[in-house]
C-alpha atoms as a PDB file:
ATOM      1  CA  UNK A   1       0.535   4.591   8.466  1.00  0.00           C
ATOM      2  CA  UNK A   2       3.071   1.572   9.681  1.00  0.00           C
ATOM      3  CA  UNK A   3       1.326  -1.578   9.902  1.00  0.00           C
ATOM      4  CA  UNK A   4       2.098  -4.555  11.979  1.00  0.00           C
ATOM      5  CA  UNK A   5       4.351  -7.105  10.314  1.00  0.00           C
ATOM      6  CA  UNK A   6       3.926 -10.944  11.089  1.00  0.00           C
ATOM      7  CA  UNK A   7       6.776 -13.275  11.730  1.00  0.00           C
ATOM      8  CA  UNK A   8       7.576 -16.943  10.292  1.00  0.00           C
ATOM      9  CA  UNK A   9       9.664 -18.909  11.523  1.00  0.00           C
ATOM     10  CA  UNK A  10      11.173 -21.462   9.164  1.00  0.00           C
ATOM     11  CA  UNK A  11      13.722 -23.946   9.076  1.00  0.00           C
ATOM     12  CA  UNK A  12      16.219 -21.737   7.010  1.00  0.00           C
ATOM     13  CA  UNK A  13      15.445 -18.526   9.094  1.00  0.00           C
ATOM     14  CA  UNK A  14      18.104 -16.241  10.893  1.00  0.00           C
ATOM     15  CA  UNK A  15      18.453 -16.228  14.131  1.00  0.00           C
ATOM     16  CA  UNK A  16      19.697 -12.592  14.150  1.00  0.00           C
ATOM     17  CA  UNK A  17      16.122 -11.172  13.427  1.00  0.00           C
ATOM     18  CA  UNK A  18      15.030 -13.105  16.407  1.00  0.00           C
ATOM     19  CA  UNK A  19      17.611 -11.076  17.898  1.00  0.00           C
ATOM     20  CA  UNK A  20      16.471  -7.634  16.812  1.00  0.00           C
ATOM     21  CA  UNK A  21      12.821  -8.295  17.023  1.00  0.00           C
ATOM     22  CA  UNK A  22      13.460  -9.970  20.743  1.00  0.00           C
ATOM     23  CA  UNK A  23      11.541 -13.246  20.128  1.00  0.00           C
ATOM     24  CA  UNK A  24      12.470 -16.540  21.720  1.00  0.00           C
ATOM     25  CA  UNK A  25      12.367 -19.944  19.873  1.00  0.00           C
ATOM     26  CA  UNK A  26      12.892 -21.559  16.236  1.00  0.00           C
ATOM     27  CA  UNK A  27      14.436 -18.555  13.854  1.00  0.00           C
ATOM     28  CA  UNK A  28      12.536 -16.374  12.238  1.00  0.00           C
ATOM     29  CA  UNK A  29      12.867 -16.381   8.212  1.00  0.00           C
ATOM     30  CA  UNK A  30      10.140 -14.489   6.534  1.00  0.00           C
ATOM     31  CA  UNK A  31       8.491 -11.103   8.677  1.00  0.00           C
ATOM     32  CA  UNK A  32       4.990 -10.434   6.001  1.00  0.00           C
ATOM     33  CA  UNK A  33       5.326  -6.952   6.183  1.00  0.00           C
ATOM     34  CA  UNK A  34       1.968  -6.064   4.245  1.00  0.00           C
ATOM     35  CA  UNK A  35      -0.801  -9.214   3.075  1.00  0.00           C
ATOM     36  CA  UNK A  36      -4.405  -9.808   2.145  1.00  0.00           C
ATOM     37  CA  UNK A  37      -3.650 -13.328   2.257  1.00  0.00           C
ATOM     38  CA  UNK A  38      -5.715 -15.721   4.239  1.00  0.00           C
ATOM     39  CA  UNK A  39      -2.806 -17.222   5.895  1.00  0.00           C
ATOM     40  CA  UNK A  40      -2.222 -14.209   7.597  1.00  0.00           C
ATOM     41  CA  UNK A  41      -3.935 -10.470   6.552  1.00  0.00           C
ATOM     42  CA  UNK A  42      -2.631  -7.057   7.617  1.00  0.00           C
ATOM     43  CA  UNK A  43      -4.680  -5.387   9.579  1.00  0.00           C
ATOM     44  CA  UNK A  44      -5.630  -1.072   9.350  1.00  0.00           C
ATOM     45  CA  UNK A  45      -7.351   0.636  11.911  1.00  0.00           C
ATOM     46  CA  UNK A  46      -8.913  -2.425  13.172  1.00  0.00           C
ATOM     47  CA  UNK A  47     -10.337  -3.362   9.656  1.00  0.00           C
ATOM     48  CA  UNK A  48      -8.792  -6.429   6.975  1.00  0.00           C
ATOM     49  CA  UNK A  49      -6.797  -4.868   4.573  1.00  0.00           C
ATOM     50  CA  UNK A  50      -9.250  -6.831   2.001  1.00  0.00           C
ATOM     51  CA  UNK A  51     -12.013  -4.510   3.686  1.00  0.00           C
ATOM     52  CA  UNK A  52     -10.651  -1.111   2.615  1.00  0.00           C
ATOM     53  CA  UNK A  53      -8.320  -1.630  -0.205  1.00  0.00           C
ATOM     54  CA  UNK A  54     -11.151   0.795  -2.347  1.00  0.00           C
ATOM     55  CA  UNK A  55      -9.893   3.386   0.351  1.00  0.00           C
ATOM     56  CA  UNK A  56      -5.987   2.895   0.064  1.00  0.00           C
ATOM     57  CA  UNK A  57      -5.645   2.433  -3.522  1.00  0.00           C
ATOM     58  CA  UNK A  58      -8.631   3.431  -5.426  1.00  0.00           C
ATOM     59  CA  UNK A  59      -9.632  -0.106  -5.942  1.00  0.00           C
ATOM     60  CA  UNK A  60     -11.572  -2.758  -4.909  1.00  0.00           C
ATOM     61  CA  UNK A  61      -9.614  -6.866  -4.176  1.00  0.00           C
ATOM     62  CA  UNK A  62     -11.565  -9.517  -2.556  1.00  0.00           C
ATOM     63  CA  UNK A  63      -7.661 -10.016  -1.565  1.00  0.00           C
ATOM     64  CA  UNK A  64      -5.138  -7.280  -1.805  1.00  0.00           C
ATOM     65  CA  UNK A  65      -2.756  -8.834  -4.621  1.00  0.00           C
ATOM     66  CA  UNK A  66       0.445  -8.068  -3.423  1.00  0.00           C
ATOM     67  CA  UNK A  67       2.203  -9.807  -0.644  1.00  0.00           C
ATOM     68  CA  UNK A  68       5.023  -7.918   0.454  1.00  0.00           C
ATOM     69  CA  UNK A  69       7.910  -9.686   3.004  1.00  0.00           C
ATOM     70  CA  UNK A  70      11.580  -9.803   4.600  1.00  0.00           C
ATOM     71  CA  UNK A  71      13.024 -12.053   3.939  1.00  0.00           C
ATOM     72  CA  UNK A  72      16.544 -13.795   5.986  1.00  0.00           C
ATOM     73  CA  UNK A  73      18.296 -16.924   5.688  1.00  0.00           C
ATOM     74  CA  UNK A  74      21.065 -18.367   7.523  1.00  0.00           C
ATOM     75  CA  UNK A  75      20.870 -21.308   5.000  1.00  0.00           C
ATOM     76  CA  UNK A  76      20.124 -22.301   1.414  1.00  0.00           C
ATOM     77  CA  UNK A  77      16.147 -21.853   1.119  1.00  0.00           C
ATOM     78  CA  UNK A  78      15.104 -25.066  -0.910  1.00  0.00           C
ATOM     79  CA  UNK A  79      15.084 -24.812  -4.881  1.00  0.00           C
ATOM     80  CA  UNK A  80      11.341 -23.978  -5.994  1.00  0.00           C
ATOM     81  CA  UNK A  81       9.461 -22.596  -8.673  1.00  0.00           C
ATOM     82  CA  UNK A  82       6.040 -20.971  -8.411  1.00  0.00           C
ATOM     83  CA  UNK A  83       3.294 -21.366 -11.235  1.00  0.00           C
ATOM     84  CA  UNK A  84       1.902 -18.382 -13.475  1.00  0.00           C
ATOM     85  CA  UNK A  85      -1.638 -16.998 -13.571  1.00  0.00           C
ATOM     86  CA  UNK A  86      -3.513 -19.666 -15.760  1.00  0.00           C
ATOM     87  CA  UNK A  87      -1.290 -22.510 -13.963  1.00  0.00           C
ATOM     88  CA  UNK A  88      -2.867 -21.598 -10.506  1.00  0.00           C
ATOM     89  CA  UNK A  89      -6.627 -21.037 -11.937  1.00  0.00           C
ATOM     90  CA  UNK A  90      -6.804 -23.967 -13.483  1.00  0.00           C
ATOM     91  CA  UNK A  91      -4.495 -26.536 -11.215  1.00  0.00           C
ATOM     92  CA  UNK A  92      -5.043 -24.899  -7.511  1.00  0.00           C
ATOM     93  CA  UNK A  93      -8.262 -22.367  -7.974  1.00  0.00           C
ATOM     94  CA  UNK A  94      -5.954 -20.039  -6.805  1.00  0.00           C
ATOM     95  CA  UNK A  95      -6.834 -16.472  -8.309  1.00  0.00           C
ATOM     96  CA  UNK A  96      -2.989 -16.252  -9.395  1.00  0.00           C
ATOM     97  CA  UNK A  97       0.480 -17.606  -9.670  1.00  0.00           C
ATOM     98  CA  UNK A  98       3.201 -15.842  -8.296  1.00  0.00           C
ATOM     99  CA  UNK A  99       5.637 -13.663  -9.893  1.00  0.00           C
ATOM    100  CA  UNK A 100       8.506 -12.033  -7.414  1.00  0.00           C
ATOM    101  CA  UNK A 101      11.117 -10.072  -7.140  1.00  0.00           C
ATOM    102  CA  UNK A 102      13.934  -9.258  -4.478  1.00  0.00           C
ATOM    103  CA  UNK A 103      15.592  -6.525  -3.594  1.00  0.00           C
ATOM    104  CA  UNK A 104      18.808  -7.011  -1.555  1.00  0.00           C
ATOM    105  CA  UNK A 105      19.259  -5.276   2.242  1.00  0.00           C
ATOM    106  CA  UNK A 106      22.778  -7.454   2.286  1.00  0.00           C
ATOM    107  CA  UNK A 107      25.645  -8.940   0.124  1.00  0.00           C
ATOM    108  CA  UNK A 108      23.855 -12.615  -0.656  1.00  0.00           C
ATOM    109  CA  UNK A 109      23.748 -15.823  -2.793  1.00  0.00           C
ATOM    110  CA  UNK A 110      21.079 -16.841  -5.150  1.00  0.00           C
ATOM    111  CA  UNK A 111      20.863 -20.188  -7.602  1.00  0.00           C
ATOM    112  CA  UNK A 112      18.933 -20.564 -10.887  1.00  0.00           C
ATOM    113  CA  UNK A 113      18.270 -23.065 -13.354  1.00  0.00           C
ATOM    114  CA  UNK A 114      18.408 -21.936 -16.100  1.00  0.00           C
ATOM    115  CA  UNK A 115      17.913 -24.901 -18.392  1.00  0.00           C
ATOM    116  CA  UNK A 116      14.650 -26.989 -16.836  1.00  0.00           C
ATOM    117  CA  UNK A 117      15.658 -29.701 -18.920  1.00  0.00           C
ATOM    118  CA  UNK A 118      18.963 -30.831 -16.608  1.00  0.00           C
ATOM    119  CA  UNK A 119      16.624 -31.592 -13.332  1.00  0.00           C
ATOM    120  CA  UNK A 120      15.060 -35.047 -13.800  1.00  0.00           C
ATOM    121  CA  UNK A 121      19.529 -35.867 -14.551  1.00  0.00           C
ATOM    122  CA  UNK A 122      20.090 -33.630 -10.819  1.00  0.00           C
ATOM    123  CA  UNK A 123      17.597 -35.732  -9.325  1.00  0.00           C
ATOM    124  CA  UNK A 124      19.045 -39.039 -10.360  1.00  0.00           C
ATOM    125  CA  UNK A 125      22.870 -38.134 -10.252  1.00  0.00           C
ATOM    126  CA  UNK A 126      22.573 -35.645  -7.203  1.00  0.00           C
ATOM    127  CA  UNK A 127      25.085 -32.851  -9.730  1.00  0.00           C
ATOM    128  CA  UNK A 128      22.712 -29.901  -8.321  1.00  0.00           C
ATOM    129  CA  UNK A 129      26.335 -27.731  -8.472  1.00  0.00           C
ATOM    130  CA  UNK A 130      26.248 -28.363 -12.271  1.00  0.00           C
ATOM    131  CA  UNK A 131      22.717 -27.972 -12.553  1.00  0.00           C
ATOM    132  CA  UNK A 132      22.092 -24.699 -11.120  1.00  0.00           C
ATOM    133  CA  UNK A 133      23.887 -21.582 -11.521  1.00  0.00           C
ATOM    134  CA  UNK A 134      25.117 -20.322  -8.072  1.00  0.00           C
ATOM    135  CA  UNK A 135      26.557 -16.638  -8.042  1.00  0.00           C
ATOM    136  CA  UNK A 136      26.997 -14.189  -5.592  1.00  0.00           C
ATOM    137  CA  UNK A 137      24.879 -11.040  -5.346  1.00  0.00           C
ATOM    138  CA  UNK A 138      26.111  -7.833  -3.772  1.00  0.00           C
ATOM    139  CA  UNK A 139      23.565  -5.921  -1.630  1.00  0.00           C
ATOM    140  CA  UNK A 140      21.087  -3.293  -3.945  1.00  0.00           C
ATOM    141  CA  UNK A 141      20.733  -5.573  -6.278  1.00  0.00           C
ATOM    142  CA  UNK A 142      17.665  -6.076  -7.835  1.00  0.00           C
ATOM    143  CA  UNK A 143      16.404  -9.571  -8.846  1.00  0.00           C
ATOM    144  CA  UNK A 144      13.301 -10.369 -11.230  1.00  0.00           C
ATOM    145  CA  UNK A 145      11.640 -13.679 -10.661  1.00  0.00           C
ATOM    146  CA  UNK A 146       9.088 -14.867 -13.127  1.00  0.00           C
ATOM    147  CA  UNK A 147       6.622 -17.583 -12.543  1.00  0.00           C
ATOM    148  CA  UNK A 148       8.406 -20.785 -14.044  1.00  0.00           C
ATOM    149  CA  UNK A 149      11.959 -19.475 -12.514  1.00  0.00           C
ATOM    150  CA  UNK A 150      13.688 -22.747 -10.975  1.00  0.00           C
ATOM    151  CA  UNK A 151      15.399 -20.733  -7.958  1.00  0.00           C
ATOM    152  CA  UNK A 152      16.627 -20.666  -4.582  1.00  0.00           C
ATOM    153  CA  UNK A 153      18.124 -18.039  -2.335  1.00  0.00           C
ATOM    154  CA  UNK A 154      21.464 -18.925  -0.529  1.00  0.00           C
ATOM    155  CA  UNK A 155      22.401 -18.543   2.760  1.00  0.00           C
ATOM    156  CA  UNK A 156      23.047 -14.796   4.662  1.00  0.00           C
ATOM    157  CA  UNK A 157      20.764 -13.031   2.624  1.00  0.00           C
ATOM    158  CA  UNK A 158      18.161 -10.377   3.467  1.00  0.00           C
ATOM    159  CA  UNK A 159      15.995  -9.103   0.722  1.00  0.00           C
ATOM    160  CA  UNK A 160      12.621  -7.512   0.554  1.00  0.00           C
ATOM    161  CA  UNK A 161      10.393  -9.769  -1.593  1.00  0.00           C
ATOM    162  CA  UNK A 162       7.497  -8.326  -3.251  1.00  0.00           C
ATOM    163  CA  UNK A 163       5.264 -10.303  -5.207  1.00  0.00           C
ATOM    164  CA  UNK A 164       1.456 -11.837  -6.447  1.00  0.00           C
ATOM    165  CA  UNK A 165      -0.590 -12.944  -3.238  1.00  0.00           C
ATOM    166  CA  UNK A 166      -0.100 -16.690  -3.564  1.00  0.00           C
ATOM    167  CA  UNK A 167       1.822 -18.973  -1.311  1.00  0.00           C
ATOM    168  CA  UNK A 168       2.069 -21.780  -4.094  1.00  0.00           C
ATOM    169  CA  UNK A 169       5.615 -23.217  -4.001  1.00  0.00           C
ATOM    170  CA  UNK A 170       6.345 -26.319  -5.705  1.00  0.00           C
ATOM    171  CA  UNK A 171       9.899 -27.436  -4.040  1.00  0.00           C
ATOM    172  CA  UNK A 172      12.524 -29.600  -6.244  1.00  0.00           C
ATOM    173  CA  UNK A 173      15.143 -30.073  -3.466  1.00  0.00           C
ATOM    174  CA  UNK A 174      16.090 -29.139  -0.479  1.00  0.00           C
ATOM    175  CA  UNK A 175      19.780 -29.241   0.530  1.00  0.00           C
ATOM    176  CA  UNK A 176      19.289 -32.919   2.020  1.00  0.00           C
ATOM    177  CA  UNK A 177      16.268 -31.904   4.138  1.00  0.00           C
ATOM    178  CA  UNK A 178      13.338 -34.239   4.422  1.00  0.00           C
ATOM    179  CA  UNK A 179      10.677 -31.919   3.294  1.00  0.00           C
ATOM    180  CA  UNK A 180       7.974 -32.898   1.078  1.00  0.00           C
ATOM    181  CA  UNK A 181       8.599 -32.308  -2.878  1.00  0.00           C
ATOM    182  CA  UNK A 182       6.390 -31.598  -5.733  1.00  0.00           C
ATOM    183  CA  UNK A 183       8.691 -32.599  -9.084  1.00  0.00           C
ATOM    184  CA  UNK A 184       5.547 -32.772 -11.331  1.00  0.00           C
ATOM    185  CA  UNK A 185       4.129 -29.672 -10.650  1.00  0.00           C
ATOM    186  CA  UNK A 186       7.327 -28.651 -11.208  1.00  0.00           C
ATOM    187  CA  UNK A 187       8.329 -29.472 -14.240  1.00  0.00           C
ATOM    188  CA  UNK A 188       4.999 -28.277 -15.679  1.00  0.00           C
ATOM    189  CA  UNK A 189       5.614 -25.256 -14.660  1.00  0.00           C
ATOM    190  CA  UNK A 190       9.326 -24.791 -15.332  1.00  0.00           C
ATOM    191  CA  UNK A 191      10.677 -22.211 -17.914  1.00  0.00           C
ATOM    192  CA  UNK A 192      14.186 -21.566 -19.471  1.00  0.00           C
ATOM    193  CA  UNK A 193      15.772 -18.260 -18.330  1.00  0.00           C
ATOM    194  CA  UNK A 194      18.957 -16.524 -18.380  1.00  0.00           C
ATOM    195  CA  UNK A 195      20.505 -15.512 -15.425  1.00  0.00           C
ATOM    196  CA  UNK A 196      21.924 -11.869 -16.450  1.00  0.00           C
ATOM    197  CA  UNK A 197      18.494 -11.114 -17.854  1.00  0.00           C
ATOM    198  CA  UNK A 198      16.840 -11.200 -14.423  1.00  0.00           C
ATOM    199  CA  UNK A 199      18.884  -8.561 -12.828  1.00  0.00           C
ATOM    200  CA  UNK A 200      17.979  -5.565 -13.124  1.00  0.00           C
ATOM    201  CA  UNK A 201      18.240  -1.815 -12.378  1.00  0.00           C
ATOM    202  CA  UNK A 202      14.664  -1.708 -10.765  1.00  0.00           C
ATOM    203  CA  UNK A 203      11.585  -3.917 -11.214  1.00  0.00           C
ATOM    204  CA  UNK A 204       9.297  -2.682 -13.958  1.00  0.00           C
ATOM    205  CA  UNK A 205       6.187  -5.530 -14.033  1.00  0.00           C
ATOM    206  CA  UNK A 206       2.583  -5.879 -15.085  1.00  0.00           C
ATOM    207  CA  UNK A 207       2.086  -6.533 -11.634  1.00  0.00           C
ATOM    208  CA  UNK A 208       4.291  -4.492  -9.466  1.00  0.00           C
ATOM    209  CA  UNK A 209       6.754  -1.652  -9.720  1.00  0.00           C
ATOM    210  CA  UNK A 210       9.345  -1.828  -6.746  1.00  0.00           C
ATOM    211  CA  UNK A 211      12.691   1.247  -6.726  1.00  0.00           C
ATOM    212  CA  UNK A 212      14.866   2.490  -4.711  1.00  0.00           C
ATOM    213  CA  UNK A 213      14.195   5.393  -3.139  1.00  0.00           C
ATOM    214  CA  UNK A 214      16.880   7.954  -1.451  1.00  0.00           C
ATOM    215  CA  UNK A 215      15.058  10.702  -0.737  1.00  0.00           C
ATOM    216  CA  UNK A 216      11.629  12.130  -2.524  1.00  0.00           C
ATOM    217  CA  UNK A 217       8.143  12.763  -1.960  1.00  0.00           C
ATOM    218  CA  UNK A 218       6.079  10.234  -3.072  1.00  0.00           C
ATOM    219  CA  UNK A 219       2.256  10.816  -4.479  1.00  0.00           C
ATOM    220  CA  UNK A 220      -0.510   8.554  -4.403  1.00  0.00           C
ATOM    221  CA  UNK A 221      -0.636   4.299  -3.105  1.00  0.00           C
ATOM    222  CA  UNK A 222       2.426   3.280  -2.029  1.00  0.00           C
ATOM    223  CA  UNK A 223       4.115   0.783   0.326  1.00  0.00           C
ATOM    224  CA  UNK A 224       7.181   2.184   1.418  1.00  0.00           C
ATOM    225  CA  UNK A 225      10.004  -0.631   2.939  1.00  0.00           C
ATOM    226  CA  UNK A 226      12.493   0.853   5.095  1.00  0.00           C
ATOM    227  CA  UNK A 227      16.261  -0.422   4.749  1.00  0.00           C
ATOM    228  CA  UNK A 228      17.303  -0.097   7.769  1.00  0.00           C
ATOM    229  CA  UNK A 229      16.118  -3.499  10.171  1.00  0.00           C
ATOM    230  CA  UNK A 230      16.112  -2.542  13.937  1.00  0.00           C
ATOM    231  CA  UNK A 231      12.853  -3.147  16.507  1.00  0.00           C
ATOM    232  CA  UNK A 232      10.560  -0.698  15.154  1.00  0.00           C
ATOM    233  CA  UNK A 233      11.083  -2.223  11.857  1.00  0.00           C
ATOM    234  CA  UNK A 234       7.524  -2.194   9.436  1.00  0.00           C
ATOM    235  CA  UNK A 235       6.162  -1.141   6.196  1.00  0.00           C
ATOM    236  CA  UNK A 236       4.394   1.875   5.841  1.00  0.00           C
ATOM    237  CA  UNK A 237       1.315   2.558   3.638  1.00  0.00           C
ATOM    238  CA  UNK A 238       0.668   5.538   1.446  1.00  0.00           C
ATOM    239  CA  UNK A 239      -3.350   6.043   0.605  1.00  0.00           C
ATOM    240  CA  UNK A 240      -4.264   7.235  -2.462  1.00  0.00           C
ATOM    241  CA  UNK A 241      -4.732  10.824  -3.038  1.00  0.00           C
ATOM    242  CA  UNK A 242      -1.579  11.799  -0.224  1.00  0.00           C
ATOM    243  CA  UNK A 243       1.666  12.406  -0.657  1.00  0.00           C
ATOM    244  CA  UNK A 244       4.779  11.542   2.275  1.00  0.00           C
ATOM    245  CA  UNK A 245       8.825  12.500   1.771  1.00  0.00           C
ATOM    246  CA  UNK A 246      10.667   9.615   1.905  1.00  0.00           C
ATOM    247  CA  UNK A 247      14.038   8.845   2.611  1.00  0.00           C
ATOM    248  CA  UNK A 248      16.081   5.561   2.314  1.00  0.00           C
ATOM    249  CA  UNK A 249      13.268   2.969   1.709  1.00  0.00           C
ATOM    250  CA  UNK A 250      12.171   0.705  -1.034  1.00  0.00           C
ATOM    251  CA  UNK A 251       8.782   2.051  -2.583  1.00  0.00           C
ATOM    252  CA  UNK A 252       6.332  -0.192  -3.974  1.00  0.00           C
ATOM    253  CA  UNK A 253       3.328   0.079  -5.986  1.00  0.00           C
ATOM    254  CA  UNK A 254       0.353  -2.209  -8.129  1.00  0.00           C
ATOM    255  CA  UNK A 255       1.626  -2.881 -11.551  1.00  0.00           C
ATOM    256  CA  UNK A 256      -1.098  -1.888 -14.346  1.00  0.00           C
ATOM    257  CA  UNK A 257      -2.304  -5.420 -14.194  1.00  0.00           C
ATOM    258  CA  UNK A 258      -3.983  -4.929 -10.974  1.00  0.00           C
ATOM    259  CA  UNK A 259      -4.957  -1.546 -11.270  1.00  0.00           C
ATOM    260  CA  UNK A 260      -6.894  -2.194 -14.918  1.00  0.00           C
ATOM    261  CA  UNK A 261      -8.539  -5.645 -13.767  1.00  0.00           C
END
């Protein structure tokens, strides 16, 4: 079944999916292509997707834990890092952080810090080229994004983002834009990474497996992405105990975190 994706609009967003999708007004930036979230839950058959998740995957979530998006910019998104699982408990009585991971529809731009360390000198001096490492990222490329990952994703990029069901962001900067920022949160949360270690061939989590798929059939709860962005665009969800062929999609399923908990 394809379910009905919801549109964002954000100040970053790209005016070309307004374009495809034939909406007026500010751009769109982020189209939530499968959420049990409360800020916006996909509906099946009339029913929350929090309702029947036993029926889809087997299992039952008071909220289905995987938020699944497009993502499109048409400038920098702001540098951020999300907290991990005990982080959100404890700080936000959120049920969990939010660990992510992109897959790229288009050639695009990403930044990382990769030393946490060098921000509170960014902040005073303004050196946020120095700071973070920018590099270009060509499209199929897959991206891991652990909680504690200071990151940002550049302008003219499309991925599919799949990751926990949180919306907690804590923003460092923002490319000179007067949004609010959240540097102590930050910084409590902030871990050292390496930049060639996060990407990867596929994504392989506790929490969520997410491939490329040409052409197969694929068994059992899925949520299938297609590559291909036109009108009709949406994701499509595989209930457990059926099987679908596939063909040129991104497939995504609950890591063994989820499905064990």
């Amino acid at each position: 079944m394809i379910v009905k994706p919801f549109f964002r609009r954000m100040v970053w967003g790209n005016p070309k999916l307004n374009e495809i999708f034939q909406l007026d007004g500010e751009p769109i930036g982020e189209i939530w292509l499968v959420s049990g979230h409360p800020l916006y839950t996909t509906e099946i058959a009339g029913k929350k997707i929090n309702e029947v998740s036993d029926t889809l995957c087997g299992k039952k979530f008071n909220r289905f834990p995987l938020l699944v998006k497009l993502i499109s910019s048409a400038s920098w998104l702001s540098v951020q890092v999300h907290p991990d699982d005990e982080y959100a408990r404890t700080v936000e009585n959120e049920p969990w952080g939010k660990n992510e991971a992109w897959y790229f529809l288009t050639d695009g731009v990403i930044a990382i810090c990769e030393d946490p360390s060098l921000i509170s000198t960014a902040m005073k001096e303004g050196n946020w080229n120095e700071v973070l490492k920018i590099e270009k990222v060509s499209a199929g490329t897959f991206v891991n994004i652990p909680a504690g990952t200071i990151h940002a994703l550049g302008p003219n990029s499309t991925v599919i983002e799949v990751q926990q069901s949180s919306d907690l962001t804590y923003r460092i900067y923002d490319w000179g834009r007067p949004r609010e920022t959240h540097i102590k949160k930050a910084l409590e949360v902030s871990k050292s990474v390496k930049f060639e270690d996060l990407i990867v061939n596929k994504i392989n989590t506790k929490y969520f497996e997410m491939r490329e798929v040409t052409r197969e059939i694929v068994d059992g709860f899925s949520i299938i992405v297609p590559k291909e962005i036109n009108k009709d665009f949406g994701a499509r969800i595989i209930s457990i105990g059926e099987k679908e062929e596939i063909e040129n999609s991104i497939l995504i399923k609950l890591g063994e975190f989820f499905l064990n908990s």
